[in-house]
C-alpha atoms as a PDB file:
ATOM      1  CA  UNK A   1      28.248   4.271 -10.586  1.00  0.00           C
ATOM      2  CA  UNK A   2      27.475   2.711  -7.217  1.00  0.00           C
ATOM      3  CA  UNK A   3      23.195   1.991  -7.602  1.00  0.00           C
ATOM      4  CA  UNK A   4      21.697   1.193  -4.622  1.00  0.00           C
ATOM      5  CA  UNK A   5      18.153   0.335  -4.723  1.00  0.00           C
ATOM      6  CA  UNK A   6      16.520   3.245  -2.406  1.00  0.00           C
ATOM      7  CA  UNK A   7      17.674   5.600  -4.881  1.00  0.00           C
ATOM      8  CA  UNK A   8      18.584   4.141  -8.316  1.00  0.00           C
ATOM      9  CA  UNK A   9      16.504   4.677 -11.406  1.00  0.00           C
ATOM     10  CA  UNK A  10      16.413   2.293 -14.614  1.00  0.00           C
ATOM     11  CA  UNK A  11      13.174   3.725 -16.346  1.00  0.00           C
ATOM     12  CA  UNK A  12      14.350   4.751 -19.888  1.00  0.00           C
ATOM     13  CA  UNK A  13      11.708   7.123 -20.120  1.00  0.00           C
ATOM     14  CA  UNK A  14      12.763   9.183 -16.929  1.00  0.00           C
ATOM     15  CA  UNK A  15      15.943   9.063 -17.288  1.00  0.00           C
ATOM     16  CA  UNK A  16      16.041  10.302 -21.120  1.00  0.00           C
ATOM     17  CA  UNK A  17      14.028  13.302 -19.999  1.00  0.00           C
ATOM     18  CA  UNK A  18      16.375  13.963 -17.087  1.00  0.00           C
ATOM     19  CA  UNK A  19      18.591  14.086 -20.000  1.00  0.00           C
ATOM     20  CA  UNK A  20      16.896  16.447 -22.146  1.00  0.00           C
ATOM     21  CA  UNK A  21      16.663  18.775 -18.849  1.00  0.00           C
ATOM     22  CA  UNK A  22      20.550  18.711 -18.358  1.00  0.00           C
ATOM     23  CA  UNK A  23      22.019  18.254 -21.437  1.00  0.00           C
ATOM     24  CA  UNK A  24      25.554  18.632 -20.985  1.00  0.00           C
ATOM     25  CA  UNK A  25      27.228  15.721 -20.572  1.00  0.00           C
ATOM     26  CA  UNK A  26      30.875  14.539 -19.653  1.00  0.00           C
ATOM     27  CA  UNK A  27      31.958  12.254 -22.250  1.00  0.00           C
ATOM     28  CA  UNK A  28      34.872   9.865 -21.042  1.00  0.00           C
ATOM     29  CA  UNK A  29      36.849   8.186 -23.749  1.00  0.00           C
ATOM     30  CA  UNK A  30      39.717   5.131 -23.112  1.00  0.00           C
ATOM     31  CA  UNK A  31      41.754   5.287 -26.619  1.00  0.00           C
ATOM     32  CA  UNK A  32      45.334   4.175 -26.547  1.00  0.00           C
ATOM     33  CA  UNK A  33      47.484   6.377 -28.442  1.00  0.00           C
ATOM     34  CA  UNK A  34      51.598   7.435 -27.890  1.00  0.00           C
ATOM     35  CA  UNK A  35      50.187  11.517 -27.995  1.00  0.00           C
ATOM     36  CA  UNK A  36      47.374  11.346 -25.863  1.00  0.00           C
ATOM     37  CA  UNK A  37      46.292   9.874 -22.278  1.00  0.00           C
ATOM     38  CA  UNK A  38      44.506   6.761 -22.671  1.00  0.00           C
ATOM     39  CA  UNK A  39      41.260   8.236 -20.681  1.00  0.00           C
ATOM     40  CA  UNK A  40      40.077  11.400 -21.912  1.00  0.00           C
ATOM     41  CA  UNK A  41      37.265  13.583 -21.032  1.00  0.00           C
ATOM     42  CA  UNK A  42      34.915  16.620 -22.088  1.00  0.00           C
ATOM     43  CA  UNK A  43      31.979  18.545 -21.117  1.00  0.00           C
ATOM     44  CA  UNK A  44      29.657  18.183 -24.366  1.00  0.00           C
ATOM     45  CA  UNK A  45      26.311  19.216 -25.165  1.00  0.00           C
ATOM     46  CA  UNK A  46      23.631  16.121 -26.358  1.00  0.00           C
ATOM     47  CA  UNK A  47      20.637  15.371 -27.730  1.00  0.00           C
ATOM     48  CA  UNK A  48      18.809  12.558 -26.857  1.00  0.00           C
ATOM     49  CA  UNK A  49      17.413  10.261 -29.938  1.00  0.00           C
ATOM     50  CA  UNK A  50      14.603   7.923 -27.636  1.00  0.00           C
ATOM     51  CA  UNK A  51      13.067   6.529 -30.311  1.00  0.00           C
ATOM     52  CA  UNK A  52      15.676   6.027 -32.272  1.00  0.00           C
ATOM     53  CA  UNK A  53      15.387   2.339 -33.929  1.00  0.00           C
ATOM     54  CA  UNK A  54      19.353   1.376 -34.677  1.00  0.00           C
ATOM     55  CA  UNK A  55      19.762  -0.660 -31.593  1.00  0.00           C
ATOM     56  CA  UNK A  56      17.618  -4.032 -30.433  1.00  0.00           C
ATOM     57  CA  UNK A  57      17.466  -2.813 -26.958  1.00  0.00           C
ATOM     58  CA  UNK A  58      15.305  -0.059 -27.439  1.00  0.00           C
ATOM     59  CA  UNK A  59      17.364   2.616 -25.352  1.00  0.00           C
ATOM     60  CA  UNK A  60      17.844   4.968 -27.950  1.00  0.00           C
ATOM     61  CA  UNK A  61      20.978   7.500 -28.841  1.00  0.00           C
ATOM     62  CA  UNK A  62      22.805  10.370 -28.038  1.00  0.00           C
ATOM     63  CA  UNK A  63      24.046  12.663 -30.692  1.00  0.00           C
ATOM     64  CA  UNK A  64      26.786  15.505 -30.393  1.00  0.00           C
ATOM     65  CA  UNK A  65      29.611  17.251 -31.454  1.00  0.00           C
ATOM     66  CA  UNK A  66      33.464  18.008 -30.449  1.00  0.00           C
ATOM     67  CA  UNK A  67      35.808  20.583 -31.429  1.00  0.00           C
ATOM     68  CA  UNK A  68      38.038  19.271 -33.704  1.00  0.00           C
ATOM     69  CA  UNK A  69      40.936  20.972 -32.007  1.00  0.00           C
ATOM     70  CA  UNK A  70      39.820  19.477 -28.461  1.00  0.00           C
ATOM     71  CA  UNK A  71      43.017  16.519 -27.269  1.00  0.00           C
ATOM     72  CA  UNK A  72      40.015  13.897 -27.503  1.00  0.00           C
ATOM     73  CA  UNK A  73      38.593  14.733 -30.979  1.00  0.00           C
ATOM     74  CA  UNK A  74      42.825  14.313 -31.954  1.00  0.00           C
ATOM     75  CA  UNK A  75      42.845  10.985 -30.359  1.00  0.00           C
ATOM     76  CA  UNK A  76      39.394   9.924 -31.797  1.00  0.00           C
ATOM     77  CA  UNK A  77      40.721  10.443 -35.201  1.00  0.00           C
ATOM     78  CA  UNK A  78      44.364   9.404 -34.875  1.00  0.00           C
ATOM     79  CA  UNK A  79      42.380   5.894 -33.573  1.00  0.00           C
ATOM     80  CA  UNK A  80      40.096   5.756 -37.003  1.00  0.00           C
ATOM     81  CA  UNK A  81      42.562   6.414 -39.566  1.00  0.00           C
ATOM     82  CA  UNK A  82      44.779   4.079 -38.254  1.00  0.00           C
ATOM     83  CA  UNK A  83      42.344   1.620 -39.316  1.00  0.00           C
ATOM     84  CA  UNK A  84      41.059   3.575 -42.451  1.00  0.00           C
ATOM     85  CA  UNK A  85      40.581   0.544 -44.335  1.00  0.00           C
ATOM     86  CA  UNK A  86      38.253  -1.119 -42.189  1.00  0.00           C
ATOM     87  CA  UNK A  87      34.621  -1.181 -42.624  1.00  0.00           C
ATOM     88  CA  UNK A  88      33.916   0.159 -39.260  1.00  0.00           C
ATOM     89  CA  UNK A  89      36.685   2.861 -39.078  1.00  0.00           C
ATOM     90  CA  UNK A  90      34.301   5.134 -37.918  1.00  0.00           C
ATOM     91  CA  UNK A  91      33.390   3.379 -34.752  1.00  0.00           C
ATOM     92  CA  UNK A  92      35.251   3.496 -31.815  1.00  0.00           C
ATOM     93  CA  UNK A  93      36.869   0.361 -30.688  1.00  0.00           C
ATOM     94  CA  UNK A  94      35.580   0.644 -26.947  1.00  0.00           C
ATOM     95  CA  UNK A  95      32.574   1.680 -25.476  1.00  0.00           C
ATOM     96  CA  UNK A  96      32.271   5.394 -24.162  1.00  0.00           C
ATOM     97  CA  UNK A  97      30.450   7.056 -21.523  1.00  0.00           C
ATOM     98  CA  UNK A  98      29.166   9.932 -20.630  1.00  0.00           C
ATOM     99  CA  UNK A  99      27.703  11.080 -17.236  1.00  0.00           C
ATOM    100  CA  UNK A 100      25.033  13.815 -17.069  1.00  0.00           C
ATOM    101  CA  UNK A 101      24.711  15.473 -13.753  1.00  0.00           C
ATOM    102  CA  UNK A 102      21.624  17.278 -11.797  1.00  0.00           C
ATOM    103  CA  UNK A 103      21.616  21.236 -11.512  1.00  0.00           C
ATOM    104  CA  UNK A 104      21.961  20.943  -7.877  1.00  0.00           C
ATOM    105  CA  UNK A 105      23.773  18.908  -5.241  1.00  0.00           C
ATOM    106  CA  UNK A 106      24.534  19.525  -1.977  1.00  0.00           C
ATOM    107  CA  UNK A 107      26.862  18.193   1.469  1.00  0.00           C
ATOM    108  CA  UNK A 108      24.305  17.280   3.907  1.00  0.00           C
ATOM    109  CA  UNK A 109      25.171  17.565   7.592  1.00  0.00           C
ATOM    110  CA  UNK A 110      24.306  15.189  10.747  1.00  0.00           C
ATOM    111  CA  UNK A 111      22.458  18.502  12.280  1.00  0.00           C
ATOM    112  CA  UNK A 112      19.491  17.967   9.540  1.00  0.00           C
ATOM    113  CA  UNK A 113      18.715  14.902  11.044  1.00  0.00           C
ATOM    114  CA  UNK A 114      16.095  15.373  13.542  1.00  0.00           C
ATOM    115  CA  UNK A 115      15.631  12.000  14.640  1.00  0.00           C
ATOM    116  CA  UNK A 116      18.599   9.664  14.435  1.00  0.00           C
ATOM    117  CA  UNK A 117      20.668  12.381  15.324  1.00  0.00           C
ATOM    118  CA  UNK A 118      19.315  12.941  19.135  1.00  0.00           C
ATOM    119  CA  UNK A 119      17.899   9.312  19.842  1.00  0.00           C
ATOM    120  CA  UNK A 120      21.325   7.311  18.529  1.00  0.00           C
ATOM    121  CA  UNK A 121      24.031   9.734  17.587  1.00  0.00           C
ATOM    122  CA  UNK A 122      24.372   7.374  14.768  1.00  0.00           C
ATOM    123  CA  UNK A 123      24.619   9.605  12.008  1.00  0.00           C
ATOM    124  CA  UNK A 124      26.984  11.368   9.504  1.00  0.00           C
ATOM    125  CA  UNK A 125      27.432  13.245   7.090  1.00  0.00           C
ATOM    126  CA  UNK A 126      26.779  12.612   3.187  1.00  0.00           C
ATOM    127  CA  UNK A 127      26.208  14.462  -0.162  1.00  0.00           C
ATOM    128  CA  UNK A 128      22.684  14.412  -1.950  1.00  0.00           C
ATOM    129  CA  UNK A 129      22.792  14.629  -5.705  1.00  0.00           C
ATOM    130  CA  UNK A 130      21.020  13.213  -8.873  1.00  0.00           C
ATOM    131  CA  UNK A 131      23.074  11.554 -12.169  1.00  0.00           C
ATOM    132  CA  UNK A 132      22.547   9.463 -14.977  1.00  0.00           C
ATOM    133  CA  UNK A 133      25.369   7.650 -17.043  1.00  0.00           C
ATOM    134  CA  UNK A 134      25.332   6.441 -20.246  1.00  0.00           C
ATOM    135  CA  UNK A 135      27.463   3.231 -21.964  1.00  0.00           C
ATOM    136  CA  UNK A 136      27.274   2.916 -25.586  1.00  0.00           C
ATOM    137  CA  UNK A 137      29.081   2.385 -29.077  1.00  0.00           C
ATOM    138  CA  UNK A 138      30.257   5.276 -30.547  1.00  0.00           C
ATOM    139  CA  UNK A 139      30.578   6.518 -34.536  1.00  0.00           C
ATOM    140  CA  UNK A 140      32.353   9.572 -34.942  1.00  0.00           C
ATOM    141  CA  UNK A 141      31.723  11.484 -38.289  1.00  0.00           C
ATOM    142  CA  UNK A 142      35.672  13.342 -38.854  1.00  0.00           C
ATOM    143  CA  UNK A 143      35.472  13.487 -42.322  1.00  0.00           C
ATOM    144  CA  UNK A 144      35.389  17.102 -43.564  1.00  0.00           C
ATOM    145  CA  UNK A 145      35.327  16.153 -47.017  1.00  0.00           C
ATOM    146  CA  UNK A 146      32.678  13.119 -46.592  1.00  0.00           C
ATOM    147  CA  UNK A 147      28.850  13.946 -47.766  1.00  0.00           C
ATOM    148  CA  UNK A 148      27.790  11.217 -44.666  1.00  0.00           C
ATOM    149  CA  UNK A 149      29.407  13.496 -42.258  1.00  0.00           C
ATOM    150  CA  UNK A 150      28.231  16.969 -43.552  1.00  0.00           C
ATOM    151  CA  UNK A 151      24.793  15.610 -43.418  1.00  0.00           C
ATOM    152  CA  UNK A 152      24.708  14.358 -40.291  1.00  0.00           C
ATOM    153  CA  UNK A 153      26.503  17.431 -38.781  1.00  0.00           C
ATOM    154  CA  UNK A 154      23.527  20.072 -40.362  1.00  0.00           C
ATOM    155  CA  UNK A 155      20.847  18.297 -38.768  1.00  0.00           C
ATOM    156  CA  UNK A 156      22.664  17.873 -35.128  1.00  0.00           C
ATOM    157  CA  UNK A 157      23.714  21.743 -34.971  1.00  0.00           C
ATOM    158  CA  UNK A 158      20.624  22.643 -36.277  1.00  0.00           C
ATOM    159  CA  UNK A 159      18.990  19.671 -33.713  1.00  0.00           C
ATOM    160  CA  UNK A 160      20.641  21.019 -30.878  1.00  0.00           C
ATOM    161  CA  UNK A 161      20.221  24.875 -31.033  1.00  0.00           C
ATOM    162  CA  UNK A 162      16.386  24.012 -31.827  1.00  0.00           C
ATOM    163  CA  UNK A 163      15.932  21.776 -28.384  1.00  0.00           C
ATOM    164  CA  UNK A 164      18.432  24.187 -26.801  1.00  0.00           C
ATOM    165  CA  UNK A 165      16.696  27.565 -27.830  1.00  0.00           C
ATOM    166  CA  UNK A 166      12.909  25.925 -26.965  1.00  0.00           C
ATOM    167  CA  UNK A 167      13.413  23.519 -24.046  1.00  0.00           C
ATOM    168  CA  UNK A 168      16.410  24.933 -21.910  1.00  0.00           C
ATOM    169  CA  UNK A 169      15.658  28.752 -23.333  1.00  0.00           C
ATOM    170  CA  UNK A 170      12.019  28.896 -23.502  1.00  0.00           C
ATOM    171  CA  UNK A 171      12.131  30.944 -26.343  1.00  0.00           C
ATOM    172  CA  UNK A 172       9.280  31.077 -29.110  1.00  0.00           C
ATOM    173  CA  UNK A 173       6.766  29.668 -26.425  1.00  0.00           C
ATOM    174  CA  UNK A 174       5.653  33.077 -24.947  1.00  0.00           C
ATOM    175  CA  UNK A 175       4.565  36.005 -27.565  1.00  0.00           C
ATOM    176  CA  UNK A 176       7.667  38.109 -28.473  1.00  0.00           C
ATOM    177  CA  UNK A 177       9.976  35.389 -28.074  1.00  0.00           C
ATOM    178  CA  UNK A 178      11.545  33.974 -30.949  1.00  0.00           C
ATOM    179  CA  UNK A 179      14.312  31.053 -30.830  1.00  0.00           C
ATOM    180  CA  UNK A 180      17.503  31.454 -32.692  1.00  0.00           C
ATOM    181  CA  UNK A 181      18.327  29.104 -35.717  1.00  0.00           C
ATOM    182  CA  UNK A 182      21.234  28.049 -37.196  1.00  0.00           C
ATOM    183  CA  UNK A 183      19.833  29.749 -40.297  1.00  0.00           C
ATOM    184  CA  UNK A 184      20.209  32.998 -38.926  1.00  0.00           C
ATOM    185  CA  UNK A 185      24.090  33.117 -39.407  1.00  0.00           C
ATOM    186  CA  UNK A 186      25.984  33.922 -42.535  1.00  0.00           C
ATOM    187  CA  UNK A 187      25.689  30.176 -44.203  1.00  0.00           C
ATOM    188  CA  UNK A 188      29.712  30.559 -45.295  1.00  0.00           C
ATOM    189  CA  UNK A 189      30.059  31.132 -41.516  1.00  0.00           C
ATOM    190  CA  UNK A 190      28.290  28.327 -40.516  1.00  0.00           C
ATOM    191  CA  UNK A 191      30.116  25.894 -42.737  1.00  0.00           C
ATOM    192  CA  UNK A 192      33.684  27.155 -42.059  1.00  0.00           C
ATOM    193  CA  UNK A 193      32.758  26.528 -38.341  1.00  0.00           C
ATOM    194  CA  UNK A 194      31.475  23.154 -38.872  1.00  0.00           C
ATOM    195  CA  UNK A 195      34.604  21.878 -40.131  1.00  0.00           C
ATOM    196  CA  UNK A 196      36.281  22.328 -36.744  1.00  0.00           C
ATOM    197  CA  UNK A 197      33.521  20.198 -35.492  1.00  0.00           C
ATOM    198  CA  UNK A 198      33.675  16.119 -35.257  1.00  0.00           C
ATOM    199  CA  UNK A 199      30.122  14.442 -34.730  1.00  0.00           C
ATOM    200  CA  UNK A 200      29.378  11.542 -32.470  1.00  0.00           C
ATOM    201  CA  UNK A 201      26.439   9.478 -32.737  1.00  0.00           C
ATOM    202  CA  UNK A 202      26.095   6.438 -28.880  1.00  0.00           C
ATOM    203  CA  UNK A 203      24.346   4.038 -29.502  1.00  0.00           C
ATOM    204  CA  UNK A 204      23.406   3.288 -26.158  1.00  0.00           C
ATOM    205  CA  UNK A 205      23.792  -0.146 -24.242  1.00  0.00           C
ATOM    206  CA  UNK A 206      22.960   0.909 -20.848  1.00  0.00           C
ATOM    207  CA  UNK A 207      21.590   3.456 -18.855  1.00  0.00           C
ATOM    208  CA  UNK A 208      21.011   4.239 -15.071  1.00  0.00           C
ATOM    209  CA  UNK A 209      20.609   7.137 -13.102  1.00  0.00           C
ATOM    210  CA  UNK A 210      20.760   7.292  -8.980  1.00  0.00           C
ATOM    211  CA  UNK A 211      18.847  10.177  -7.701  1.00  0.00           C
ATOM    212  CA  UNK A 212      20.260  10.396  -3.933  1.00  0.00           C
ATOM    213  CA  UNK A 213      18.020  12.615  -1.979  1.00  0.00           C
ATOM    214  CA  UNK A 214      17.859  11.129   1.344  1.00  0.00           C
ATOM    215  CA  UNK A 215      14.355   9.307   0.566  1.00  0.00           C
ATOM    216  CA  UNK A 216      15.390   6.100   2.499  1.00  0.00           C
ATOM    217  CA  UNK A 217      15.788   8.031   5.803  1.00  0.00           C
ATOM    218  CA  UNK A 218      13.382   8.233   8.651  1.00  0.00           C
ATOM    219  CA  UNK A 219      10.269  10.476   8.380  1.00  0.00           C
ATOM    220  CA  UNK A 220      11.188  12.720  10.777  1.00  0.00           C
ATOM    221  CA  UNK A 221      15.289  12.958   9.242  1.00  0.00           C
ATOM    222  CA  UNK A 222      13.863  13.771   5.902  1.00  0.00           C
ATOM    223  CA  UNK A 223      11.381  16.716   7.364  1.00  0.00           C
ATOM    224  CA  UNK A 224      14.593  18.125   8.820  1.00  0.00           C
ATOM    225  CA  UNK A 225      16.430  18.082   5.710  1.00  0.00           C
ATOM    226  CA  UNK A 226      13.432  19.786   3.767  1.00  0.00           C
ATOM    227  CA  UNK A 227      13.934  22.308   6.344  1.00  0.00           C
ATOM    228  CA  UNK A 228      17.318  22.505   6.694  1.00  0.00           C
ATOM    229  CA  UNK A 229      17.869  23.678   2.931  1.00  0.00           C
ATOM    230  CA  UNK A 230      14.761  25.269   2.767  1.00  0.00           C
ATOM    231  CA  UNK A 231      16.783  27.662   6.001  1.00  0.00           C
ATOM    232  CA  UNK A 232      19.470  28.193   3.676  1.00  0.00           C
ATOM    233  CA  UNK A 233      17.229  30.849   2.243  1.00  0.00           C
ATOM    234  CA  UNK A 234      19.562  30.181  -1.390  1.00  0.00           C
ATOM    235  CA  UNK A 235      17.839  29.677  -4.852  1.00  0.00           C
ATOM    236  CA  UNK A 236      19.426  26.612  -4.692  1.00  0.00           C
ATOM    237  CA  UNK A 237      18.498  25.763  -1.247  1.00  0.00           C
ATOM    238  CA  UNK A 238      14.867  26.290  -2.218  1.00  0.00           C
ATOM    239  CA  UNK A 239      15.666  23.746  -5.027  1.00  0.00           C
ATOM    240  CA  UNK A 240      16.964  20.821  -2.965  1.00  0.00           C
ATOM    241  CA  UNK A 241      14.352  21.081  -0.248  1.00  0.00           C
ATOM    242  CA  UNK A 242      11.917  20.554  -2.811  1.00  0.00           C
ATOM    243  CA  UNK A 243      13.865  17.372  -4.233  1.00  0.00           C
ATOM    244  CA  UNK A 244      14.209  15.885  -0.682  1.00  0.00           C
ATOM    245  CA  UNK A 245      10.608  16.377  -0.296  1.00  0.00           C
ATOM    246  CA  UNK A 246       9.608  15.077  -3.980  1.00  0.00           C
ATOM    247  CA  UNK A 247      11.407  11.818  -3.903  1.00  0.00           C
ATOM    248  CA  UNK A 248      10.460  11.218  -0.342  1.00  0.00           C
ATOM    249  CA  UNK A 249       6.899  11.105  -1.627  1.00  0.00           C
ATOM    250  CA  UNK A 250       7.557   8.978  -4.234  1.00  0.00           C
ATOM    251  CA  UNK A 251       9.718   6.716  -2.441  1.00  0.00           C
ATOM    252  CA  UNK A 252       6.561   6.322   0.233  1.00  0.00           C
ATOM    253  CA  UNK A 253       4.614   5.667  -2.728  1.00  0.00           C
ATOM    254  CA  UNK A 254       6.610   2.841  -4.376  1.00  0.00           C
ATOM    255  CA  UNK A 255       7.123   1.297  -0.737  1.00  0.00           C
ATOM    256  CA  UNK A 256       3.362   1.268  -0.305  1.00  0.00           C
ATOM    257  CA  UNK A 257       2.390   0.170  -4.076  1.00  0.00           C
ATOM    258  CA  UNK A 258       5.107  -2.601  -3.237  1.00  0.00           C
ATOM    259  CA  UNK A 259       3.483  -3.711  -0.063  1.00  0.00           C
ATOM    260  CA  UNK A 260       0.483  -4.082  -1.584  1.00  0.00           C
ATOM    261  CA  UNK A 261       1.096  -6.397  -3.978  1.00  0.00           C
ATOM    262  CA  UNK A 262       2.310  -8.951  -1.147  1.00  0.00           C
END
């Protein structure tokens, strides 16, 4: 992802919680195989591990799951048993990533621009968004039959529906509201299911997000795009005025805290 420094991000701490916020992530996969296309992709759900202690670099992990059924899951495990024997069969051979997108994006037209537009002309158009991406090592737990994988897939379907009901839901933190858990289902149900299920544990290597809302632009540019999809009188319009406005600020702020210190 192209980071330029206006708009990128590299604070683990912000990005994991932009993470928690929008959870579902596109996991890309590059696994050669004579059934399969080498690059392979799906939307999964994640959890975000930050202070998880298995890697030096301190950036933590993501955990999920895959239907077993899914094309990638059947590549991911015709690539591990054909190396059963080795100590790290359960780790992929190359890196993965997977890219977590904002809740809102938008095209952004020359006509917002309320200065650059009438002074110079010089202007055009563009597309505002916000996205993180993840690089890491990945160990995939396929084993129906293995103890290691049953274990770790009760804790991340249990994991997941907790942060899932609470955090995205809200449930259980207003009176009358009570989250759903795992434990609620028939427990032969939820054990049948989880053997169509692979887990998937990243250790992550790197992580940077780029959160393009127009906060390099001119004062008087930005005001006009606050306004602009503020006038599109749209839930989400309401959404990305705010965001233009938001990282405006704190660009402002970082470019003053910067001068400062010269």
């Amino acid at each position: 992802m192209h980071l330029p420094s206006c708009n990128s991000e590299k604070d683990p701490e912000i990005l994991h919680e932009f993470i928690r916020q929008n959870p579902l992530g596109i996991l890309t996969t590059a696994i050669k195989s004579e059934s399969y296309p080498f690059l392979q992709n799906s939307h999964i759900p994640w959890l975000i591990d930050a202070d998880f202690d298995g890697n030096i670099n301190g950036l933590g992990r993501l955990r999920g799951h895959i239907a077993r059924q899914n094309p990638q899951a059947k590549a991911i495990i015709e690539s591990r048993t054909a190396v059963s024997e080795s100590s790290t069969a359960n780790v992929l051979e190359h890196d993965v990533l997977v890219l977590f997108n904002g809740p809102v994006h938008h095209y952004v037209t020359p006509k917002f621009y309320k200065q650059t537009k009438p002074d110079t002309g010089k202007v055009v158009p563009t597309w505002d968004y916000e996205a993180v991406e993840v690089y890491g090592r990945a160990k995939v737990y396929y084993d129906a039959k293995s103890t290691e994988s049953g274990v770790f897939l009760a804790k991340q379907i249990s994991d997941l529906s907790d942060h899932m009901e609470t955090s995205i839901m809200g449930y259980g933190k207003t009176p009358g509201t009570y989250p759903w858990k795992v434990t609620d289902a028939p427990e032969r149900y939820i054990e049948l299911l989880s053997k169509n299920i692979i887990g998937m544990e990243i250790e992550i290597t790197s992580i940077a997000g780029r959160f393009k809302w127009s906060q390099e632009k001119p004062v008087k540019d930005r005001d006009g795009l606050v306004e602009g999809f503020k006038n599109l009188d749209t839930h989400d319009g309401a959404l990305l005025s705010d965001k233009v406005r938001d990282h405006a600020t704190l660009f402002d702020a970082k470019k003053a805290a910067s001068k400062s210190e010269t």
